[in-house]
PDB file of N, CA and C in Angstrom:
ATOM      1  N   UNK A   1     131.790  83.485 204.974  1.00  0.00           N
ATOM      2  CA  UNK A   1     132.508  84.488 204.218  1.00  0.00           C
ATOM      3  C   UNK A   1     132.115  84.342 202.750  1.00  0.00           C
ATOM      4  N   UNK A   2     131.768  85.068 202.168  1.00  0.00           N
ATOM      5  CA  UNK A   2     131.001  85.571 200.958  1.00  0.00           C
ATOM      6  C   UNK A   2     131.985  86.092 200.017  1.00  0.00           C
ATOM      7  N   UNK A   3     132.786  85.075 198.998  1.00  0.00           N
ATOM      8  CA  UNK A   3     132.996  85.947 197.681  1.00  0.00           C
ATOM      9  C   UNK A   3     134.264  87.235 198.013  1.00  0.00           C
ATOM     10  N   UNK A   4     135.221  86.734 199.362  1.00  0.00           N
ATOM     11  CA  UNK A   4     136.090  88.207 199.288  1.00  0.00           C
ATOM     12  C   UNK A   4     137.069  88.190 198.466  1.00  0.00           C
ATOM     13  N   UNK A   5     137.409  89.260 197.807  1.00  0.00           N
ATOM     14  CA  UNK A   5     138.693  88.746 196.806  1.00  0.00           C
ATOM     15  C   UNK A   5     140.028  89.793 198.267  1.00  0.00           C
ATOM     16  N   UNK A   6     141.633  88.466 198.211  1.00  0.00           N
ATOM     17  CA  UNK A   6     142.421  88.899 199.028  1.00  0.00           C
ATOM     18  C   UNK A   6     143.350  89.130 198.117  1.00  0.00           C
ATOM     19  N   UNK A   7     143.339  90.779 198.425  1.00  0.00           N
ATOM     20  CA  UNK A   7     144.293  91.669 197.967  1.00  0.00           C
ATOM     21  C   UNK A   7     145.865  91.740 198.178  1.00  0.00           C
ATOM     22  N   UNK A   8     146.629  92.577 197.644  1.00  0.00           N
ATOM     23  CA  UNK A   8     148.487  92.542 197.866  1.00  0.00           C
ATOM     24  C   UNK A   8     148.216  93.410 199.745  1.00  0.00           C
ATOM     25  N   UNK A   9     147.318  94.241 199.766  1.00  0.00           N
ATOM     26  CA  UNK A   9     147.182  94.807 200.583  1.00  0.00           C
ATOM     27  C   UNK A   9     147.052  94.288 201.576  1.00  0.00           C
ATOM     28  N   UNK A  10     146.075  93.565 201.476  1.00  0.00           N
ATOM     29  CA  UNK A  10     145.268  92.173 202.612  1.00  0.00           C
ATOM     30  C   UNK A  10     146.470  91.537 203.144  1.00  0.00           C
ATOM     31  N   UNK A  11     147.241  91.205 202.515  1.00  0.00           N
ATOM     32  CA  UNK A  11     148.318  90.354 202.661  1.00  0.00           C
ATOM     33  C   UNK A  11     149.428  91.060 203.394  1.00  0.00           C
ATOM     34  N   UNK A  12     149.975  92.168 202.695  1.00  0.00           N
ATOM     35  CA  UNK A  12     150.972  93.164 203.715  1.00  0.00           C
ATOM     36  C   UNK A  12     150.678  93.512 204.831  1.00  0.00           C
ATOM     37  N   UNK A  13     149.495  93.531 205.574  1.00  0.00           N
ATOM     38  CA  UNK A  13     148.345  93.765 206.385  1.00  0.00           C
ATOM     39  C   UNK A  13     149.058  92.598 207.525  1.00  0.00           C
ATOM     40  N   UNK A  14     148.046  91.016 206.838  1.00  0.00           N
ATOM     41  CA  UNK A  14     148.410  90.376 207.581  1.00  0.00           C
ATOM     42  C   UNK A  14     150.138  89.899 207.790  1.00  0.00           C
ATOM     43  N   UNK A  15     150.780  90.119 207.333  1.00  0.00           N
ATOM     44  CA  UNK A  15     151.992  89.846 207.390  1.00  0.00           C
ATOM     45  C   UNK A  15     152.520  90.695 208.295  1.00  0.00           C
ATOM     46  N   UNK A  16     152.043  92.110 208.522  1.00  0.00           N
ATOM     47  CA  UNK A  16     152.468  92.977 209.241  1.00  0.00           C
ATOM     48  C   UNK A  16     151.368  92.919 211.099  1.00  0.00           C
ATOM     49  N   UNK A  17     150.708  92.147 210.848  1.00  0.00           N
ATOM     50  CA  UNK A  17     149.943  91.585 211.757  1.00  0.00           C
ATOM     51  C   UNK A  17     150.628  90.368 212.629  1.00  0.00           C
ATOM     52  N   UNK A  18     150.802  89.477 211.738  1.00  0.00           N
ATOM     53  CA  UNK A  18     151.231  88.736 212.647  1.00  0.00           C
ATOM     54  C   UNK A  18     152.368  88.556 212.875  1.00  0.00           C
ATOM     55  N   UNK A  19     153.592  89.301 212.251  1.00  0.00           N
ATOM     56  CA  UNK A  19     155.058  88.908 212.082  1.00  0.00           C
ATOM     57  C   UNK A  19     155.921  90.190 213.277  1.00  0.00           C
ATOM     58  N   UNK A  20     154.718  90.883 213.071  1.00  0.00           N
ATOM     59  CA  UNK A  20     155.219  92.904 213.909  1.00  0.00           C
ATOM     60  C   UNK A  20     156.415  93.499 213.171  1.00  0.00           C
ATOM     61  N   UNK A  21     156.789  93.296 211.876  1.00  0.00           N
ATOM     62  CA  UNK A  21     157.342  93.581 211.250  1.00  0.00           C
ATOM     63  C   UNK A  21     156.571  95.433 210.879  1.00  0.00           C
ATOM     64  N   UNK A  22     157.668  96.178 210.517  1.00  0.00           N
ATOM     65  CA  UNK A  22     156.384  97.173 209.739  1.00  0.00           C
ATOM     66  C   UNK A  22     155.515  97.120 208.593  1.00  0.00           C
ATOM     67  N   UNK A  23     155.349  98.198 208.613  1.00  0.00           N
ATOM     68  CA  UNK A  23     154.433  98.398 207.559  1.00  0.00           C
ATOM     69  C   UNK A  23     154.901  97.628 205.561  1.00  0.00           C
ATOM     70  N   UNK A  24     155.801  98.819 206.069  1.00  0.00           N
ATOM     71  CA  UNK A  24     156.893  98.909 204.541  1.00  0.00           C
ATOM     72  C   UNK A  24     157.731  97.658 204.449  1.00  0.00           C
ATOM     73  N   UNK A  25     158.582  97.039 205.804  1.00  0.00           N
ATOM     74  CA  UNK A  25     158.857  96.014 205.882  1.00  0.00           C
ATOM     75  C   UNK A  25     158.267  94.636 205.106  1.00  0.00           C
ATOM     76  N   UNK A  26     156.748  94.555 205.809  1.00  0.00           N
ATOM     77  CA  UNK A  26     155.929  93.672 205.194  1.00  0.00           C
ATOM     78  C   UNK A  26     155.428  93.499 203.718  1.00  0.00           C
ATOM     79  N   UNK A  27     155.198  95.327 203.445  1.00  0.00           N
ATOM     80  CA  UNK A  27     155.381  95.215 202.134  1.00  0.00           C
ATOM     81  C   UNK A  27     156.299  94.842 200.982  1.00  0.00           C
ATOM     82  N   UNK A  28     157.418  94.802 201.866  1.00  0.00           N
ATOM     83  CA  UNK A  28     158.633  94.312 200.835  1.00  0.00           C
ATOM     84  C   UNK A  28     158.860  92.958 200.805  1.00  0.00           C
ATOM     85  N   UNK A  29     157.961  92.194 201.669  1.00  0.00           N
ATOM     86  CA  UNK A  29     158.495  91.070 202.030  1.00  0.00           C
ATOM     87  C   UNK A  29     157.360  90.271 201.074  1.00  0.00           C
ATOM     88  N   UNK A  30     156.178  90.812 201.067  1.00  0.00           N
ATOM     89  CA  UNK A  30     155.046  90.061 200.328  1.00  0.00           C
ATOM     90  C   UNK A  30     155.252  90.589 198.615  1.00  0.00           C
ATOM     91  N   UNK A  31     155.513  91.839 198.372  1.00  0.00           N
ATOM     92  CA  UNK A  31     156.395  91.791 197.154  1.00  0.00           C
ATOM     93  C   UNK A  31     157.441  91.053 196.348  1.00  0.00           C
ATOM     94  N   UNK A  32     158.598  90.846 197.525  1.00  0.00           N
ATOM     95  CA  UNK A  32     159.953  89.829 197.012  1.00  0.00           C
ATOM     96  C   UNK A  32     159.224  88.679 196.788  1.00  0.00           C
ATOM     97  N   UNK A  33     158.194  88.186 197.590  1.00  0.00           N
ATOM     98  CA  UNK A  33     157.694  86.491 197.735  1.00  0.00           C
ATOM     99  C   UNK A  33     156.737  86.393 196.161  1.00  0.00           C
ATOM    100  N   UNK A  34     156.396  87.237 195.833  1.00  0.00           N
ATOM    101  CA  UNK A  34     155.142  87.327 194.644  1.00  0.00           C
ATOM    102  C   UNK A  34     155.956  87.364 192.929  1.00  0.00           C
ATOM    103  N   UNK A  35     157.057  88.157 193.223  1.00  0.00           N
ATOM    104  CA  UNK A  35     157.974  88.448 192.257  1.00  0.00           C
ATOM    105  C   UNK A  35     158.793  87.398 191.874  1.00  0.00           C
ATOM    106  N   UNK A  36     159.165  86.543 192.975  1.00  0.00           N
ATOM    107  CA  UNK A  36     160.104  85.345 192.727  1.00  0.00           C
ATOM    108  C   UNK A  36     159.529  83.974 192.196  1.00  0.00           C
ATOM    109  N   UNK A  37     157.783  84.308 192.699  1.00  0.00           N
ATOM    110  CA  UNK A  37     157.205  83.037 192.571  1.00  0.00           C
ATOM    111  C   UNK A  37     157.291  83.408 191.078  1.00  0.00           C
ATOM    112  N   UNK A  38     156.216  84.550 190.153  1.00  0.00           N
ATOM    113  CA  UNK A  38     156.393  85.307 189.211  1.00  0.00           C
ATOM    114  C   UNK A  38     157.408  85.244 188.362  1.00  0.00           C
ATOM    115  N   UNK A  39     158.561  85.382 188.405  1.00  0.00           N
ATOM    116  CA  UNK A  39     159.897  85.377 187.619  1.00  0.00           C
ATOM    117  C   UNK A  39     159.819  83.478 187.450  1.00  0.00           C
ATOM    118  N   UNK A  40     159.594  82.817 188.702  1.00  0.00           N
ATOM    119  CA  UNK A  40     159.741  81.785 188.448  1.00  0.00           C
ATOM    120  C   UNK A  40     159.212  80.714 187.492  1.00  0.00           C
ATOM    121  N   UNK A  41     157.667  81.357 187.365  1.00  0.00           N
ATOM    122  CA  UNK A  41     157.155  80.362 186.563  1.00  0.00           C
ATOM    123  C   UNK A  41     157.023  81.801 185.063  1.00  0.00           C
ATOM    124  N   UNK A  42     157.509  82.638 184.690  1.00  0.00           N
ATOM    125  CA  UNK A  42     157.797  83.271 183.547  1.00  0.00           C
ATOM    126  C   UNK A  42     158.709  82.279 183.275  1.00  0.00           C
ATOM    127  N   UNK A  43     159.830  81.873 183.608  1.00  0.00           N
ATOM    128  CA  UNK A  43     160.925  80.827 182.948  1.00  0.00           C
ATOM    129  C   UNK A  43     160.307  79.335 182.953  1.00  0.00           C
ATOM    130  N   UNK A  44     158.741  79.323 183.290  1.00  0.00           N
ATOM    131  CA  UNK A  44     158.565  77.812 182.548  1.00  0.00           C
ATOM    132  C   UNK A  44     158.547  77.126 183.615  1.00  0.00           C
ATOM    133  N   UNK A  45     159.224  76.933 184.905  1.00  0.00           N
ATOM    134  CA  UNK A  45     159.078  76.284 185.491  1.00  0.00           C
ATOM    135  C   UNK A  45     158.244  75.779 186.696  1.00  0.00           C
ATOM    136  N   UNK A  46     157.772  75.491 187.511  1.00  0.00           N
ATOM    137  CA  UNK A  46     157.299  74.408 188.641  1.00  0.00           C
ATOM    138  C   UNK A  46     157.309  75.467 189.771  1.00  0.00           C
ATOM    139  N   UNK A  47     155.834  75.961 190.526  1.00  0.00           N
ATOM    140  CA  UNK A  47     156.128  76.491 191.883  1.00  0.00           C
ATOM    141  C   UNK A  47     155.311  75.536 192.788  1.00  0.00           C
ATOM    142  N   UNK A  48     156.328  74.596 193.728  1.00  0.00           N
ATOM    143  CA  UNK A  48     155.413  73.747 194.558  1.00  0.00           C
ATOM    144  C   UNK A  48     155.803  74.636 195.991  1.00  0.00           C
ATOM    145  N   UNK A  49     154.681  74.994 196.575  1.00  0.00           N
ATOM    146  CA  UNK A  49     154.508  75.139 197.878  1.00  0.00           C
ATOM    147  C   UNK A  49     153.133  74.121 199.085  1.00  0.00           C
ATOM    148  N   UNK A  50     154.371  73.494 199.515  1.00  0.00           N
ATOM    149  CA  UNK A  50     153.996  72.681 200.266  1.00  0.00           C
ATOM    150  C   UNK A  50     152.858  72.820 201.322  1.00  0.00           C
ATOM    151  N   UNK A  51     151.434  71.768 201.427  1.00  0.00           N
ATOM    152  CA  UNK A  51     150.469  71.586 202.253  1.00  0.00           C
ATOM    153  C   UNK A  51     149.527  72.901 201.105  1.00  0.00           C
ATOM    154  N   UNK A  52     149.937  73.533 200.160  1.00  0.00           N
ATOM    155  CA  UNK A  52     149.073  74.483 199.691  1.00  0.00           C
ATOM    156  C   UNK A  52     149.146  74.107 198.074  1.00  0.00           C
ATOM    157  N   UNK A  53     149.914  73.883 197.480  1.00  0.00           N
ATOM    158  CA  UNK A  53     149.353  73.628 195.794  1.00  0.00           C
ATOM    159  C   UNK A  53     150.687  73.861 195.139  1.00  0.00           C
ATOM    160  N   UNK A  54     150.799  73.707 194.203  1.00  0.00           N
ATOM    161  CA  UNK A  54     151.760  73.916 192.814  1.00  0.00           C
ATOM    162  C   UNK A  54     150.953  74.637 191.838  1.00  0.00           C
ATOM    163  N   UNK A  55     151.824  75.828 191.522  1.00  0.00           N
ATOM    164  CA  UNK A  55     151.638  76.605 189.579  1.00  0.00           C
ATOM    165  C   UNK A  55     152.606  75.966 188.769  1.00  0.00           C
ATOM    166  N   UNK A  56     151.703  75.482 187.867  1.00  0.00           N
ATOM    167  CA  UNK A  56     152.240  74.994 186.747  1.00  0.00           C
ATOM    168  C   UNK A  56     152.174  75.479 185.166  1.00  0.00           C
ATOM    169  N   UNK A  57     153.113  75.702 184.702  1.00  0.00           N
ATOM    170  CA  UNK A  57     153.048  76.135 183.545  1.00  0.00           C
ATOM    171  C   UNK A  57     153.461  75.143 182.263  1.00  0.00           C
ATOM    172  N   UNK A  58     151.785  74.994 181.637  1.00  0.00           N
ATOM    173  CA  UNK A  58     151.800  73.872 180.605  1.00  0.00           C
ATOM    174  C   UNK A  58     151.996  74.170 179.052  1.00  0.00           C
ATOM    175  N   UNK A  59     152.419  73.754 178.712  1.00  0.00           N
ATOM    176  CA  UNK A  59     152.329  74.565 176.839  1.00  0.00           C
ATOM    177  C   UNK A  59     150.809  73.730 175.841  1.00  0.00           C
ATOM    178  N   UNK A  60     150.458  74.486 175.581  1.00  0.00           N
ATOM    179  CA  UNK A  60     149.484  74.292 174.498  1.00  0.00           C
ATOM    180  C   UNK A  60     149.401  74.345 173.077  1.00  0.00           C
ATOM    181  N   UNK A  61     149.555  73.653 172.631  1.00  0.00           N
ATOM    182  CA  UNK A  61     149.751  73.202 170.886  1.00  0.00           C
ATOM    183  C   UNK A  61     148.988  74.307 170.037  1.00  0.00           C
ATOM    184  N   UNK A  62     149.308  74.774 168.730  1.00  0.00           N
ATOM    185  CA  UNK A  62     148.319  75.406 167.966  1.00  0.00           C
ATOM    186  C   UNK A  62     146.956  74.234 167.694  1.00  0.00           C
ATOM    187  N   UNK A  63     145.888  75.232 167.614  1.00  0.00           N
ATOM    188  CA  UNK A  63     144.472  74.090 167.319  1.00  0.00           C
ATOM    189  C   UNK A  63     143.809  74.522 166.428  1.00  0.00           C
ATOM    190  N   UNK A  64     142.766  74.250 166.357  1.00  0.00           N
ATOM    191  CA  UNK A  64     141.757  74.654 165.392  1.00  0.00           C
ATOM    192  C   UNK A  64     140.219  74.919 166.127  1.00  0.00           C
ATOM    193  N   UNK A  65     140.226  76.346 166.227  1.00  0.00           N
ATOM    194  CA  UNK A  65     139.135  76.930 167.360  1.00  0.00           C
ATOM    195  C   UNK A  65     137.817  77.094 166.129  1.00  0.00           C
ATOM    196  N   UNK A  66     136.486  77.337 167.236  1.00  0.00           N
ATOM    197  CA  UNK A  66     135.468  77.567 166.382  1.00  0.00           C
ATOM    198  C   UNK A  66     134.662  79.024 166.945  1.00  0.00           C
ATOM    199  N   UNK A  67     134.280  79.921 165.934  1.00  0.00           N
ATOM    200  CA  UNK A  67     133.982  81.380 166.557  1.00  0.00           C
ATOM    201  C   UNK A  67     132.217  80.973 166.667  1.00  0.00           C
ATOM    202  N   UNK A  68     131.630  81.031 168.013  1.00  0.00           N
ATOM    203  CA  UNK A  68     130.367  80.281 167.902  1.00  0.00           C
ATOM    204  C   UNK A  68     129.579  81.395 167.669  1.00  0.00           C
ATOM    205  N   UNK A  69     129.671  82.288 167.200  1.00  0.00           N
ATOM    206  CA  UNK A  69     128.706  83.185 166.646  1.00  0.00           C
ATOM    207  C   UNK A  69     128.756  82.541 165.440  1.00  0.00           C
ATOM    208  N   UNK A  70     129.831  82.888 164.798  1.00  0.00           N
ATOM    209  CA  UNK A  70     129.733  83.214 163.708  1.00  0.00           C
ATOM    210  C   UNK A  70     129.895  80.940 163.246  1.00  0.00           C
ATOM    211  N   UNK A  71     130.375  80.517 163.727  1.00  0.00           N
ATOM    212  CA  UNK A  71     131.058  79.231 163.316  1.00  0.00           C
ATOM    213  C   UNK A  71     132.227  78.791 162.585  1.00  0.00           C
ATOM    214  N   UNK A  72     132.383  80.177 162.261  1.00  0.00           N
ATOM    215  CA  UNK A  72     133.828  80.086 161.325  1.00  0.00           C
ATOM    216  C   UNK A  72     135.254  79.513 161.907  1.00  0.00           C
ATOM    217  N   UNK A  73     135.849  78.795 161.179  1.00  0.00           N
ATOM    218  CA  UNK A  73     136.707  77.989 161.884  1.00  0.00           C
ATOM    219  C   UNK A  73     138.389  79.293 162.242  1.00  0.00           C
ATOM    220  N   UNK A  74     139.246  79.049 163.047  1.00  0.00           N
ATOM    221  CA  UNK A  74     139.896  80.054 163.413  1.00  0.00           C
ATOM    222  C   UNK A  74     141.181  79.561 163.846  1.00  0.00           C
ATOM    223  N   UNK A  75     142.536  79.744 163.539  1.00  0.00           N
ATOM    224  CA  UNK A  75     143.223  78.532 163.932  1.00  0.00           C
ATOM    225  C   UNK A  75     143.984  79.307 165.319  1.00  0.00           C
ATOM    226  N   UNK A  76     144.182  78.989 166.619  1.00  0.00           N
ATOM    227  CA  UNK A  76     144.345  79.199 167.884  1.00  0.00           C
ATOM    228  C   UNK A  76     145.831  79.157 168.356  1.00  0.00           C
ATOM    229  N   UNK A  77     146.701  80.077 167.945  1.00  0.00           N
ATOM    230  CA  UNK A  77     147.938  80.021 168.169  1.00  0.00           C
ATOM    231  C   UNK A  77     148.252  79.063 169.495  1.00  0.00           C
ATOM    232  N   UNK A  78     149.541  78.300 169.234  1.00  0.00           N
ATOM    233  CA  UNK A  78     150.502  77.578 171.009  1.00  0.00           C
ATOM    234  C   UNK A  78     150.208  79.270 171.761  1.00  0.00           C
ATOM    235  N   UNK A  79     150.459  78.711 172.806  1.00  0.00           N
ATOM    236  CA  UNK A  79     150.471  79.381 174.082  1.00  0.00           C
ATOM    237  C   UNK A  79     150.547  78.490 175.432  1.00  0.00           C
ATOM    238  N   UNK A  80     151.518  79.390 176.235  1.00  0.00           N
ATOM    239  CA  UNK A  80     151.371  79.077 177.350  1.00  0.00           C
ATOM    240  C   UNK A  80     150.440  79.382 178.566  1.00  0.00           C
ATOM    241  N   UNK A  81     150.028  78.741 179.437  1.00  0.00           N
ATOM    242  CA  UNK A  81     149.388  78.585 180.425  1.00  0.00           C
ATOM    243  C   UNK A  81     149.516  78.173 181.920  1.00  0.00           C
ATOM    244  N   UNK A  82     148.759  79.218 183.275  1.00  0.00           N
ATOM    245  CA  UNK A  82     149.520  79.002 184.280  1.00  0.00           C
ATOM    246  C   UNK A  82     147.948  78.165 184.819  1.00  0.00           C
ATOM    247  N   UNK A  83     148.110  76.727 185.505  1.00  0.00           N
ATOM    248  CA  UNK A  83     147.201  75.965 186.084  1.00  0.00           C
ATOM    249  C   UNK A  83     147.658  75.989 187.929  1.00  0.00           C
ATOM    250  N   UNK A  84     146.536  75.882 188.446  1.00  0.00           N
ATOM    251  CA  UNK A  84     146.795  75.447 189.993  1.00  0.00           C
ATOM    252  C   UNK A  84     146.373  74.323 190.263  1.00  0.00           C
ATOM    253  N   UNK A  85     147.375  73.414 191.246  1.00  0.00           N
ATOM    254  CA  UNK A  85     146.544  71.977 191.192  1.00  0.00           C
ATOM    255  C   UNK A  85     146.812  71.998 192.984  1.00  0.00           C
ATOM    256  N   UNK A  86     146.042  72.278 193.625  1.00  0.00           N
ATOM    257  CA  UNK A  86     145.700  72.213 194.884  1.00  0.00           C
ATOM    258  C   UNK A  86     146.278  71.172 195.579  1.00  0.00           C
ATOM    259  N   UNK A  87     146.856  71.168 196.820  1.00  0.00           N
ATOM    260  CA  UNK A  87     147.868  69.583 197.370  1.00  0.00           C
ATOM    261  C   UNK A  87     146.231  69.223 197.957  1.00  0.00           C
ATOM    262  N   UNK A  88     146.775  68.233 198.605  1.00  0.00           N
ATOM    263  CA  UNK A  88     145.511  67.078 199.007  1.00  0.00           C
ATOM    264  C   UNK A  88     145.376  67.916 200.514  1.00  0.00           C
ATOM    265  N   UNK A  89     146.389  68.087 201.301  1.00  0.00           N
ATOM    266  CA  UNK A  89     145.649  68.865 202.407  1.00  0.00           C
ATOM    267  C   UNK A  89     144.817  70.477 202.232  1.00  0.00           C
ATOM    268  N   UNK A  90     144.627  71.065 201.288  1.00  0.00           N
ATOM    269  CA  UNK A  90     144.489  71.722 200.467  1.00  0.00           C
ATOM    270  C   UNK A  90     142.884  71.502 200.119  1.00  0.00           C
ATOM    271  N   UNK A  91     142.978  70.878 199.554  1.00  0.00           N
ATOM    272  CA  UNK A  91     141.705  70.341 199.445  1.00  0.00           C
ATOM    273  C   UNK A  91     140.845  69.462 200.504  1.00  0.00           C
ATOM    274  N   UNK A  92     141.480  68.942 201.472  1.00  0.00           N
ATOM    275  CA  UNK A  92     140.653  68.860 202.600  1.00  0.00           C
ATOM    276  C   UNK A  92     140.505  69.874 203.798  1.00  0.00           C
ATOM    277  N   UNK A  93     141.202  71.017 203.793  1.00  0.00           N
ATOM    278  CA  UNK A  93     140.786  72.043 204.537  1.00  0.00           C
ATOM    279  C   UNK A  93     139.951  72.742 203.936  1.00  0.00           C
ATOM    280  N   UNK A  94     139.761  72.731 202.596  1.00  0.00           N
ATOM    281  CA  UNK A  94     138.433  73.525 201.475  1.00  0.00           C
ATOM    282  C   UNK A  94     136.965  72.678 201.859  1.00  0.00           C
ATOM    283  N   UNK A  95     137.426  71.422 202.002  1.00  0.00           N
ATOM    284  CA  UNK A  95     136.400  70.810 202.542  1.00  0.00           C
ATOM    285  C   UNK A  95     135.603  70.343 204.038  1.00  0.00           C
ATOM    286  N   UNK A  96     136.624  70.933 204.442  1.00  0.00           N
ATOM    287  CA  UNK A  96     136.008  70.778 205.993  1.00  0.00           C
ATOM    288  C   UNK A  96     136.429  69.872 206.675  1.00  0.00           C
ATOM    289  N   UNK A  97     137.376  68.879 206.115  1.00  0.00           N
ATOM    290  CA  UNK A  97     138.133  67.424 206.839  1.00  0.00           C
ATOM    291  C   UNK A  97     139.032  67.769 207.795  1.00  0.00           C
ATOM    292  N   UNK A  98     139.365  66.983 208.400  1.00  0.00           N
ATOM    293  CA  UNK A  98     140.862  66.924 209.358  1.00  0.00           C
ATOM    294  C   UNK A  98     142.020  66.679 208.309  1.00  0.00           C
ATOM    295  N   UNK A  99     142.882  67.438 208.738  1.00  0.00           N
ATOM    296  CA  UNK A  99     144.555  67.740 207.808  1.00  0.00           C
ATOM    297  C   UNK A  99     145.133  66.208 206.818  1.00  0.00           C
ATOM    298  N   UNK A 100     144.803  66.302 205.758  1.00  0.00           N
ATOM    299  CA  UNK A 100     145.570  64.993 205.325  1.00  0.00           C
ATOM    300  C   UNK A 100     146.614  64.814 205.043  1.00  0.00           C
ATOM    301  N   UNK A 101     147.631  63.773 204.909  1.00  0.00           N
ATOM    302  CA  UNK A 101     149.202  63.713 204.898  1.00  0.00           C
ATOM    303  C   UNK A 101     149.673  64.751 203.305  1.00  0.00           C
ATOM    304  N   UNK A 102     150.752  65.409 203.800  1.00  0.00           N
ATOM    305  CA  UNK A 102     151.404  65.729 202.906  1.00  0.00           C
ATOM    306  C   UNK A 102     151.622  65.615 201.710  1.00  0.00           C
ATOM    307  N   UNK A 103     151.550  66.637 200.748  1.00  0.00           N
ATOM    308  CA  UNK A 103     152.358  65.540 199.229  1.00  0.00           C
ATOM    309  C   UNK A 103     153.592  65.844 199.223  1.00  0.00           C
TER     310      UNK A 103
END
């Protein structure tokens, strides 16, 4: 499999695939799940879903950036940031291993 990007669609799809839920059903269901994760880490906090990864939202200090065209120095407002840190079984099903224990 080559490069597919999986869509809200893809997802209502399979949800409505394997659950026999409907259409609209599924769509509401992969909506509520996206929105809550969403709302959740807008307030800053921690989304761990288990055997699959955690979003984390880290804060970043003001810095002192450099514009590499030009070199001129630029100072880089704080901001926040959303990171994924993959669980360990997670990363051994990316790799082709047998299931590793839980985090």
């Amino acid at each position: 499999m080559a490069n597919q990007t999986i869509t809200r669609a893809d997802l209502c799809e399979a949800v409505y695939q394997k659950l026999g839920l409907s259409r609209a059903e599924s769509s509401d269901l992969v909506e509520a799940v996206l929105r809550e994760i969403s709302d959740t880490l807008a307030k800053g906090e921690t989304v761990k879903l288990s055997s699959f990864g955690s979003f984390i939202v880290r804060e970043k200090g003001e810095r002192i950036g450099r514009n590499p065209k030009t070199g001129v120095e630029v100072p880089i407002t704080p901001r926040r940031v959303l990171v994924f840190k993959p669980s360990n079984v997670m990363k051994a099903r990316i790799n082709g291993l047998e299931t590793a224990d839980e985090d």
